[in-house]
Protein backbone atom coordinates (compact mmCIF):
# COMPACT_ATOMS: atom_id res chain seq x y z
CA UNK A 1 0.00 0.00 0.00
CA UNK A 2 1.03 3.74 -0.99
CA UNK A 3 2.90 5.19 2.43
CA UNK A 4 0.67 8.03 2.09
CA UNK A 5 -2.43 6.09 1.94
CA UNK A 6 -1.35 3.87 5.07
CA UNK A 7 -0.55 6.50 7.45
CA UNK A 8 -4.31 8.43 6.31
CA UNK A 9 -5.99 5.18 6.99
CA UNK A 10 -4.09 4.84 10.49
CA UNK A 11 -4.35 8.39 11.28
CA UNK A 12 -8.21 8.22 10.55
CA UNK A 13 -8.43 5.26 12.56
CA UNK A 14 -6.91 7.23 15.85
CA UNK A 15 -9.38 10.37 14.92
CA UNK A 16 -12.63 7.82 14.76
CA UNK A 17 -11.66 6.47 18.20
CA UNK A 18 -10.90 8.88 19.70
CA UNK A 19 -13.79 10.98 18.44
CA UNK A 20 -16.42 7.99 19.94
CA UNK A 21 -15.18 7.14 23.19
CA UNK A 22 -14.54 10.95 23.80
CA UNK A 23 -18.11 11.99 22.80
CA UNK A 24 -21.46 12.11 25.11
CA UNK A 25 -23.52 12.95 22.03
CA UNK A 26 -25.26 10.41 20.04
CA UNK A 27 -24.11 11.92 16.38
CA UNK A 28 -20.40 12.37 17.24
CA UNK A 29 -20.57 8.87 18.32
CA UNK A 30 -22.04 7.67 15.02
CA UNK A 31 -19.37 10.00 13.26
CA UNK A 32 -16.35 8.28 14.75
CA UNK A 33 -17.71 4.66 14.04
CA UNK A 34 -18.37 5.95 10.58
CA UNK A 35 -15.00 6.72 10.01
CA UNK A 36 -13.65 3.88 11.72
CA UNK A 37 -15.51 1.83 9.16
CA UNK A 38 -14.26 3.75 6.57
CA UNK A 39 -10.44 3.93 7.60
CA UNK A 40 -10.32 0.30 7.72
CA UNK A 41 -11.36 -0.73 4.47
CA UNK A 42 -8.51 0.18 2.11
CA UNK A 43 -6.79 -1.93 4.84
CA UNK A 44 -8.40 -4.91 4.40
CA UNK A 45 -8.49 -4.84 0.72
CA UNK A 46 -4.83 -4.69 0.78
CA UNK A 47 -3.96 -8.34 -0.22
CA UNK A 48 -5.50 -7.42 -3.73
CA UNK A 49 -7.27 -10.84 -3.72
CA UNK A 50 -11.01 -12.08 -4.29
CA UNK A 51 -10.98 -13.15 -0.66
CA UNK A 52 -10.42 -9.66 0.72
CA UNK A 53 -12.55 -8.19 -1.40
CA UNK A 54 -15.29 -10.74 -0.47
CA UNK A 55 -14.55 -9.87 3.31
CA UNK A 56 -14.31 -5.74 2.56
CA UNK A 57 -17.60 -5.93 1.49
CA UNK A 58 -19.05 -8.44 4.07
CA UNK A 59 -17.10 -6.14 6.63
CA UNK A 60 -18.81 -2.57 5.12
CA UNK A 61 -22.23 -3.99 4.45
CA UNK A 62 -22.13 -5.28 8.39
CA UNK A 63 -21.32 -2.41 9.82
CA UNK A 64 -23.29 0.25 7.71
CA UNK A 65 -26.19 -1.76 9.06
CA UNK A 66 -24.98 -1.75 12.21
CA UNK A 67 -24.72 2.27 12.57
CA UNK A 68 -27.96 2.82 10.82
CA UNK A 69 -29.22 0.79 13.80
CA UNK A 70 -27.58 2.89 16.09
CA UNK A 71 -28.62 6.24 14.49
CA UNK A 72 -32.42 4.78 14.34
CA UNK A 73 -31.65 4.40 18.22
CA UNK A 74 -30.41 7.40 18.50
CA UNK A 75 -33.13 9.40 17.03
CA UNK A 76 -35.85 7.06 18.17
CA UNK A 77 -34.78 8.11 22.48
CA UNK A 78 -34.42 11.83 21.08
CA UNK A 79 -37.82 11.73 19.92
CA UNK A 80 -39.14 10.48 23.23
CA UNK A 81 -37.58 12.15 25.70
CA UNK A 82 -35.97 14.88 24.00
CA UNK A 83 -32.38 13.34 24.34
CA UNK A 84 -29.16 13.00 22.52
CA UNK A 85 -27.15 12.40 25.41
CA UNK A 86 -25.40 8.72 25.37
CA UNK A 87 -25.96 8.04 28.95
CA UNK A 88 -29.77 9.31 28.82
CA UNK A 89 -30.80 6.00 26.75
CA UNK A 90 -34.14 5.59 28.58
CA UNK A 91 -36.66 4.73 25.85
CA UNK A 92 -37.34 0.90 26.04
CA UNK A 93 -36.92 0.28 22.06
CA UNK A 94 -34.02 2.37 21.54
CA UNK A 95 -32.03 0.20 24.22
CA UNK A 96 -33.07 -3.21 22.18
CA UNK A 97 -31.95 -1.02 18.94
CA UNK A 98 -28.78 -0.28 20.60
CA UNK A 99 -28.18 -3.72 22.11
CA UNK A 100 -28.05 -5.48 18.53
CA UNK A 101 -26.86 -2.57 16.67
CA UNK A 102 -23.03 -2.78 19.01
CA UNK A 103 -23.77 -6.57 18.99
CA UNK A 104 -23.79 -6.45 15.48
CA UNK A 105 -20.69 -3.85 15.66
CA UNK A 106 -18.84 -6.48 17.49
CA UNK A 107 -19.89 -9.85 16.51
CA UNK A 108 -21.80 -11.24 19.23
CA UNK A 109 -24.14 -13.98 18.65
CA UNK A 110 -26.72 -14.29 16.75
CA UNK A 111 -24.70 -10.97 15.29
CA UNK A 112 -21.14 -13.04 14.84
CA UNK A 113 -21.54 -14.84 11.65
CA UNK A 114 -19.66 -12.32 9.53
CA UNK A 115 -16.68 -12.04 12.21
CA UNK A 116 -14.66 -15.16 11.48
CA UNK A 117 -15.21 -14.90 7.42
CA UNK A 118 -13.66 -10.89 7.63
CA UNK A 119 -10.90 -12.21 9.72
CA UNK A 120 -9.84 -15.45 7.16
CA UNK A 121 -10.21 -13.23 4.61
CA UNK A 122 -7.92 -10.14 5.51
CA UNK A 123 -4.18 -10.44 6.88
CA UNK A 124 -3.03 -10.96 10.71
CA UNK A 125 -1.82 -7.50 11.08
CA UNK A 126 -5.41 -5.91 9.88
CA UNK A 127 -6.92 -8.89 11.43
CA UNK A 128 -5.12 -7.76 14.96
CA UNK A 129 -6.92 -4.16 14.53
CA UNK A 130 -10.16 -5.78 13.56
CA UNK A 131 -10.11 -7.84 17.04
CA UNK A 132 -8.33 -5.24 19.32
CA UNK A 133 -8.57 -1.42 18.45
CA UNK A 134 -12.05 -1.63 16.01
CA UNK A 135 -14.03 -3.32 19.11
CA UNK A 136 -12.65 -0.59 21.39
CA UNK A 137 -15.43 1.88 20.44
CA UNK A 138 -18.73 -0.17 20.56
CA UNK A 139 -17.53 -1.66 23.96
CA UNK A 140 -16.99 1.97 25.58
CA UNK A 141 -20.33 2.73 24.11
CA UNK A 142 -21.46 -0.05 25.54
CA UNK A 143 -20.24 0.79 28.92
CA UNK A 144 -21.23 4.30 28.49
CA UNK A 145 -25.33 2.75 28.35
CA UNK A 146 -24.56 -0.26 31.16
CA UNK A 147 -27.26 1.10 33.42
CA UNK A 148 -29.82 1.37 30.62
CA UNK A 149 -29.35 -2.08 28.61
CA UNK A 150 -31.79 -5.67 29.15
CA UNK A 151 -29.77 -7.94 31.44
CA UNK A 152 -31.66 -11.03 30.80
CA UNK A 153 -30.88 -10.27 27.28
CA UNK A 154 -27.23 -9.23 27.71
CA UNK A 155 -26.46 -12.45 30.04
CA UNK A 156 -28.50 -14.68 27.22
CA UNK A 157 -25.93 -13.13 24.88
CA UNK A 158 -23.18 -13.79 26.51
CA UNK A 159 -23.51 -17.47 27.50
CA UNK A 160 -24.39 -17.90 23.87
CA UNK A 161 -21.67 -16.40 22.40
CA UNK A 162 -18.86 -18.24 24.81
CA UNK A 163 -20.92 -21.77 23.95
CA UNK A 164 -20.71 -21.00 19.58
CA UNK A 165 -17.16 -19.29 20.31
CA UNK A 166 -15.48 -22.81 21.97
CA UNK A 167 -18.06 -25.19 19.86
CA UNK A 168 -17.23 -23.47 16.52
CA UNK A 169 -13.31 -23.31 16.96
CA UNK A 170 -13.02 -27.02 17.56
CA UNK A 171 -13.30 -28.30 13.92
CA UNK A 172 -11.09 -25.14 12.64
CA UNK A 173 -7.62 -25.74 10.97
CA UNK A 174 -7.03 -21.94 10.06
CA UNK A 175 -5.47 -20.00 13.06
CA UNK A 176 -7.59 -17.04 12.34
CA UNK A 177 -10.91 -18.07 12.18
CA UNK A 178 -9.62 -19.62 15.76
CA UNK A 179 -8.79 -16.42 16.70
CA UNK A 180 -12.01 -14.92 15.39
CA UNK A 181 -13.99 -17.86 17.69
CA UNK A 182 -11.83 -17.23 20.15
CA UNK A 183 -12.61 -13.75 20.53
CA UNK A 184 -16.59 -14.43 20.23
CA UNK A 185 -15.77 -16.47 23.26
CA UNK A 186 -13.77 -13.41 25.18
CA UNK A 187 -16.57 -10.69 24.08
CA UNK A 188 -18.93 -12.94 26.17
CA UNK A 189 -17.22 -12.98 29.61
CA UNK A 190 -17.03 -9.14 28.86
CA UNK A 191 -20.86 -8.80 28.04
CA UNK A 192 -22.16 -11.01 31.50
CA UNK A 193 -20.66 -8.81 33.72
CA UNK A 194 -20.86 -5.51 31.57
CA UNK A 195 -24.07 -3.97 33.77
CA UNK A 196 -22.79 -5.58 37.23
CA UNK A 197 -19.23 -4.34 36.92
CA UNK A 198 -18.56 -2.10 34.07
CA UNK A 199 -15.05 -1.16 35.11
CA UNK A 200 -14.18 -5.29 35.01
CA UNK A 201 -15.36 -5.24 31.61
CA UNK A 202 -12.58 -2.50 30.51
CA UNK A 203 -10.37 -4.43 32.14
CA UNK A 204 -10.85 -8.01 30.80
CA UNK A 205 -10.93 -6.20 27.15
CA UNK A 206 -7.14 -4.74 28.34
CA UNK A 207 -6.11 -7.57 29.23
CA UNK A 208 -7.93 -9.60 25.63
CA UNK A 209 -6.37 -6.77 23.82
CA UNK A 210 -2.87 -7.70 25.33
CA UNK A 211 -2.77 -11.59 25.14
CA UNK A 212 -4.55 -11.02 21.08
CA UNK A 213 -2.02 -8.63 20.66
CA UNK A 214 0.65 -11.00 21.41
CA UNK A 215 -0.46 -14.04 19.51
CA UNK A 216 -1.38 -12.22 16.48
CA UNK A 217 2.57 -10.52 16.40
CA UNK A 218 4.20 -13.88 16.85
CA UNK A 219 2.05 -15.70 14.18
CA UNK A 220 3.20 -12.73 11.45
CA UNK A 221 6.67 -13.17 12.42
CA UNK A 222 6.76 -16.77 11.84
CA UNK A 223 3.91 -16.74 9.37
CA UNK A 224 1.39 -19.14 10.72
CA UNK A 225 -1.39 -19.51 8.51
CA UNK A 226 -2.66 -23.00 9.40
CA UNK A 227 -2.20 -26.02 12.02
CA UNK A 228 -0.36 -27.38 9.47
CA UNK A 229 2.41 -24.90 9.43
CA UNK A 230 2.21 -25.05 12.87
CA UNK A 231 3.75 -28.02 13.74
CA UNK A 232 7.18 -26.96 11.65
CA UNK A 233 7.41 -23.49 13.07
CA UNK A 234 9.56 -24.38 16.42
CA UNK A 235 11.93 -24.48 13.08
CA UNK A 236 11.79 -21.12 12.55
CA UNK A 237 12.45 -19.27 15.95
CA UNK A 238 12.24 -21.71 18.68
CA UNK A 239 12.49 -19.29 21.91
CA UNK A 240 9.67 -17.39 20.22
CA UNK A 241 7.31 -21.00 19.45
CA UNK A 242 7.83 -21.67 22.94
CA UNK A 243 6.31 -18.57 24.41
CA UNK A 244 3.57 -19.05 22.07
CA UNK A 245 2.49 -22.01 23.54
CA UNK A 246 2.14 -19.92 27.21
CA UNK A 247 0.91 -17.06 25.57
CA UNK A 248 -2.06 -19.39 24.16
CA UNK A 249 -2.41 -21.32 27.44
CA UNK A 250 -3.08 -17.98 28.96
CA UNK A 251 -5.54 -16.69 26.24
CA UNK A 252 -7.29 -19.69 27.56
CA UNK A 253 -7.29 -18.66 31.43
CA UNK A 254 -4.89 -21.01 32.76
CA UNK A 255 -3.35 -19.99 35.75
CA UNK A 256 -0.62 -18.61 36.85
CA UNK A 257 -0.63 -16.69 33.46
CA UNK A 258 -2.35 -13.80 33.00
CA UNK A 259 -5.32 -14.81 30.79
CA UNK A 260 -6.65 -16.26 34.48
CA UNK A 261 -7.04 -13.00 36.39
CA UNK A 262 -10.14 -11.22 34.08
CA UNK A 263 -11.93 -14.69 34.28
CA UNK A 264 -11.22 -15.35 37.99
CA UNK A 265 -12.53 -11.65 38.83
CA UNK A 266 -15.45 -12.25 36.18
CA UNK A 267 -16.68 -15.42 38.42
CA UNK A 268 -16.02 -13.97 41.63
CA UNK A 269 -18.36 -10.65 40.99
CA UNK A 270 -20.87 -12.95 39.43
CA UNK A 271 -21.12 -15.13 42.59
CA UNK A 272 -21.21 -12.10 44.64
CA UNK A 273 -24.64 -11.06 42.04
CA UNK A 274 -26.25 -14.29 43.52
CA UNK A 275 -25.45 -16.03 39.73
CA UNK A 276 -23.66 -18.92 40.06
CA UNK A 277 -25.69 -21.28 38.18
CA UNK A 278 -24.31 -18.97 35.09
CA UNK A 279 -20.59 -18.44 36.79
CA UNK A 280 -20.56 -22.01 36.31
CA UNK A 281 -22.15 -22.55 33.24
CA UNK A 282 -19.96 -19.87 31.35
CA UNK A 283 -16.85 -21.32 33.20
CA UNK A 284 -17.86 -24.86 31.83
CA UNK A 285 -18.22 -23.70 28.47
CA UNK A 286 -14.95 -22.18 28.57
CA UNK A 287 -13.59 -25.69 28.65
CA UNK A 288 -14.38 -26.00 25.15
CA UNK A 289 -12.38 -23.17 24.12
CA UNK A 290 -9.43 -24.84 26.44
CA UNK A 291 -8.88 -27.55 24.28
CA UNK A 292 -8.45 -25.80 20.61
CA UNK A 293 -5.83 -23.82 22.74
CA UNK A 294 -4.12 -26.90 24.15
CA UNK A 295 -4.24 -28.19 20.37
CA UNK A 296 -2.85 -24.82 19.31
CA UNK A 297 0.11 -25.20 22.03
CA UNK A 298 0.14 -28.83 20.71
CA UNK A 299 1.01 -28.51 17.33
CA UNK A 300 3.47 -25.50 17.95
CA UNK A 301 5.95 -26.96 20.77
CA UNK A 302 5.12 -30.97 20.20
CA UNK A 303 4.11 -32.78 17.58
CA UNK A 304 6.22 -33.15 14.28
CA UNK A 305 4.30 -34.04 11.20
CA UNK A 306 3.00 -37.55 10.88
CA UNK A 307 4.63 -37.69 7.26
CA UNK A 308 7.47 -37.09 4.90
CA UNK A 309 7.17 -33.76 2.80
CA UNK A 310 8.69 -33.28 -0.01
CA UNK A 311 9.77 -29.09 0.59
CA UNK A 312 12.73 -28.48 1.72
CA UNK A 313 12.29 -27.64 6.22
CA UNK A 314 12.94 -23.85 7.11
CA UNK A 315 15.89 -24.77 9.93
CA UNK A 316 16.43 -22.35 12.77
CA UNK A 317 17.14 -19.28 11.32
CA UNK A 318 18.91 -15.85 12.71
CA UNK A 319 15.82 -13.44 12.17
CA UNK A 320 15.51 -11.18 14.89
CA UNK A 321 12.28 -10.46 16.77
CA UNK A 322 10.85 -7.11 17.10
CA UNK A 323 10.43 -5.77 20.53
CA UNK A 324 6.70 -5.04 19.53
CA UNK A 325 6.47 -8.86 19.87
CA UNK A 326 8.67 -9.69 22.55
CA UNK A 327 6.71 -7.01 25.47
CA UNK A 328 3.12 -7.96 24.74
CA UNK A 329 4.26 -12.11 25.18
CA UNK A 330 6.41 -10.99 28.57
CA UNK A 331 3.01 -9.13 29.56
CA UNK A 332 1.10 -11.82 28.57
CA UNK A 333 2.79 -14.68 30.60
CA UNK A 334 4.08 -12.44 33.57
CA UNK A 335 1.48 -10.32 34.72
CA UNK A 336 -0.54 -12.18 37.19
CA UNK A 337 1.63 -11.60 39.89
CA UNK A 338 0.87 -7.45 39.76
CA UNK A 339 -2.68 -8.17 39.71
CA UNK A 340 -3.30 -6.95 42.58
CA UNK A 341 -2.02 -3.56 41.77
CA UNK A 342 -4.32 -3.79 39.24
CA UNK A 343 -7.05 -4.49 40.59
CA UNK A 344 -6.79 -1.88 43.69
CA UNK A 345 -6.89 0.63 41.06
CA UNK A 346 -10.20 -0.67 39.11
């Protein structure tokens, strides 16, 4: 891509975010999602192929429906009450508009089925802002309107989209619709505790944002497509396969990694809400989404393939790896033991 055109597209994508999560009124909100939208397409038509295309479009046609949802939501609660105020969202039918129109923004189910197809469909680097910096708006947004949103509806949500997130990603061989599953899975724990704990929510997308971050950087450096690559890429960079295999055993909440502590706090405020028949039922389903991770970790630091090829094996080689990657896996393993730092200032 032209320099020139990269650094407007990034540059618009800073001034859409910003602009939303900075804004209390309804049409500076829509403005910055707008031009979110808009920033990233160029970037995820980039590869020049019929599959990007296919998911450029899928990705714009999703989300223009998506804000003229929101706007319709928007209007609808101004013409009840008189309001354009974000946190004034009192009208019953704008706060079902607004629930699937960000549901729709983010991919939560029944909302998700155009997630995982963007994702195959684009590279890892867009495919890192699609899961990380392009959910950041709709989930401050969706913060901004905790008090005012269904929770029966919010909590159905959410156990639904962590049970399609670890079902969905077991019979996957391409790491990014994984990823794309996995972070169905992830926007669910977010949602079930989004009206009980807001501030938890920002934190467990901090700390998704982090461990995605991480994966997505060492899977471009040692180009991981597939589970079939996979299993040859302790060939490449072996220190850096290794700490792949923790940083995916933490995306899955093991402990002592960091992945554990959102999940752990998630469950604990839920039990304190009275709801631990669904702290346990989300917490169960997460199991499923614990063994595409071990199989991840599996195939990267284990097995060997089960046959002969007949390319020639990319041997350890002496290509260096950028400190963008190396933080974000250090963070990634090693932060649990600050948590409570952390915490204490949530």
């Amino acid at each position: 891509m032209n320099p020139q055109a990269a650094m407007a597209s990034i540059t618009s994508l800073i001034l859409g975010t910003t602009i939303t999560i900075s804004s209390n009124h309804w049409m500076m909100a829509w403005t910055g999602l707008e031009i979110n939208t808009l920033a990233i397409l160029p970037l995820i038509s980039k590869p020049h192929h019929p599959r990007a295309i296919e998911a450029t479009t899928k990705y714009f046609l999703i989300q223009a429906t998506a804000s003229t949802l929101l706007l319709f939501a928007s209007m609808t609660n101004a013409w009840f009450t008189g309001q354009w105020d974000i946190t004034q969202l009192t009208h019953p039918t704008s706060c079902l508009l607004l629930t699937a129109a960000i549901s729709m923004k983010l991919g939560l189910v029944p909302f998700h089925f155009w997630f995982p197809e963007v994702l195959q469909g684009t590279s890892l680097i867009t495919g890192l802002l699609l899961a990380t910096i392009m959910k950041f708006p709709p989930t401050t947004m969706l913060i901004l309107t905790s008090h005012s949103l269904n929770p029966t509806l919010l909590t159905f949500m959410a156990v639904a989209s962590t049970a399609l997130g670890g079902w969905a990603g077991l019979n996957q061989t391409q790491t990014r619709k994984i990823l794309a599953f996995s972070s169905i899975s992830h926007l669910g724990w977010m949602s079930i505790i989004l009206i009980y704990n807001p501030k938890l929510t920002l934190l467990t997308f901090y700390l998704y944002c982090l461990m995605t971050t991480a994966i997505f950087l060492t899977l471009n450096t040692t180009k991981i497509l597939k589970l079939s690559t996979m299993t040859t890429a302790w060939t490449k960079i072996p220190p850096l396969t290794a700490t792949l295999m923790l940083a995916l055993l933490s995306l899955a909440g093991l402990p002592p990694l960091t992945g554990f502590l959102p999940k752990w706090l998630i469950i604990q405020e839920l039990t304190k809400q009275e709801m631990t028949s669904t702290a346990t039922t989300i917490t169960l389903l997460s199991l499923l989404g614990l063994f595409f991770y071990l199989r991840l970790a599996y195939c990267a630091t284990i097995t060997l393939p089960p046959n002969s090829t007949n390319y020639m094996k990319l041997w350890q080689s002496h290509k260096s790896v950028n400190t963008l990657t190396t933080v974000p896996i250090t963070l990634t393993i090693m932060l649990l033991p600050v948590s409570p730092m952390i915490f204490s200032t949530t």
